[in-house]
Protein backbone atom coordinates (compact mmCIF):
# COMPACT_ATOMS: atom_id res chain seq x y z
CA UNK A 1 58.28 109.44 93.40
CA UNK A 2 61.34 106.85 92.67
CA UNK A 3 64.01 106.48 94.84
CA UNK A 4 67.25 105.88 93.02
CA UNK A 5 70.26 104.09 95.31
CA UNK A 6 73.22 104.45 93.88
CA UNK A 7 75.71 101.48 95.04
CA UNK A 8 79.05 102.23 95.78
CA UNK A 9 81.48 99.73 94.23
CA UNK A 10 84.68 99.01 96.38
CA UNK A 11 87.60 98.24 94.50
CA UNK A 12 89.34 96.75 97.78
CA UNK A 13 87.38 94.28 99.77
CA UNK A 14 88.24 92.88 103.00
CA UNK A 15 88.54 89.34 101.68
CA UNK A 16 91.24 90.33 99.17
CA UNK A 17 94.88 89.55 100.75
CA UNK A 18 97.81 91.93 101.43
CA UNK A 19 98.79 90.19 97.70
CA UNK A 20 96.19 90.89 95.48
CA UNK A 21 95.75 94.88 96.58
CA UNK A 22 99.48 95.51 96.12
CA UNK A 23 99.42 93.33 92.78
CA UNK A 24 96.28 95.61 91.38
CA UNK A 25 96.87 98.55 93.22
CA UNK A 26 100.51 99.66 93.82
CA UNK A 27 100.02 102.93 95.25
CA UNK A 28 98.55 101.08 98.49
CA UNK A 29 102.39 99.44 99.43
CA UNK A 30 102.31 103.12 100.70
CA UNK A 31 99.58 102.61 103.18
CA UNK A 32 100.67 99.10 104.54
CA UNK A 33 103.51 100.42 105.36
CA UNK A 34 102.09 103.53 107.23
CA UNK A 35 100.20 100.95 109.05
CA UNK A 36 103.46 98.83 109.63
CA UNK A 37 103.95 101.02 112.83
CA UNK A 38 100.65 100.26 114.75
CA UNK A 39 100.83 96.44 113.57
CA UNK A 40 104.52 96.38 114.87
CA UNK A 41 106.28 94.64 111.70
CA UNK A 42 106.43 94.91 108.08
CA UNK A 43 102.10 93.66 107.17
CA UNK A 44 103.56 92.91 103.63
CA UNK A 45 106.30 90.65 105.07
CA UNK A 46 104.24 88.79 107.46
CA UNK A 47 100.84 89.11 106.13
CA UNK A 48 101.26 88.94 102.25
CA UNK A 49 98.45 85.89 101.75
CA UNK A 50 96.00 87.10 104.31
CA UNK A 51 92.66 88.54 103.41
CA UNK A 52 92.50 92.41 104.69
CA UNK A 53 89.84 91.06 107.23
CA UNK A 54 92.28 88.86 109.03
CA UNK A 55 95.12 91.56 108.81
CA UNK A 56 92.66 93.61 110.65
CA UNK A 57 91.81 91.37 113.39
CA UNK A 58 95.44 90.33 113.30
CA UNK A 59 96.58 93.95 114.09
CA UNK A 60 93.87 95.37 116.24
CA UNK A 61 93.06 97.63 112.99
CA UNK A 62 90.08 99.76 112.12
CA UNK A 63 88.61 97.78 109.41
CA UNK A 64 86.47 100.07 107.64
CA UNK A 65 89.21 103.27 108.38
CA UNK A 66 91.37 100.41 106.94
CA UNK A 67 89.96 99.56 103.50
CA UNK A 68 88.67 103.56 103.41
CA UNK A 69 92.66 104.43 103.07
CA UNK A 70 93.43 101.17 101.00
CA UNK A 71 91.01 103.03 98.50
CA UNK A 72 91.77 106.00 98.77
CA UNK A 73 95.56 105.03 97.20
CA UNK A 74 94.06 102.53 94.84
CA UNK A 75 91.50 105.43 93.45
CA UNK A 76 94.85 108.11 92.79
């Protein structure tokens, strides 16, 4: 019996910056700036050429719950 895994493709990865999501994506300006309030300033203002990763640990964001929402407005 063959196992198929399906791979699921990500079109936001953490090592994409602030930039290059809102460049390819611009539905997601919506979510930065819903996440504006917990990172206490504007993450497009401050954070435009940092990889998602380092906006995380920046922040004291969620990661995963991060990119999950990025891609969530990238995919409507």
């Amino acid at each position: 019996m063959d196992k198929t895994v399906l791979r699921e493709e990500r079109c936001i990865r953490y090592e994409m910056t602030v930039l290059d999501v809102v460049s390819r994506h611009r539905k997601t300006e919506a979510v930065f700036k819903q996440y504006d309030e917990q990172a206490g300033e504007c993450i497009c203002c401050q954070a435009l050429f940092e990889p998602l990763s380092k906006v995380a640990a920046r922040y004291g964001l969620n990661l995963e719950k991060f990119l999950e929402d990025l891609e969530d407005a990238a995919g409507e």
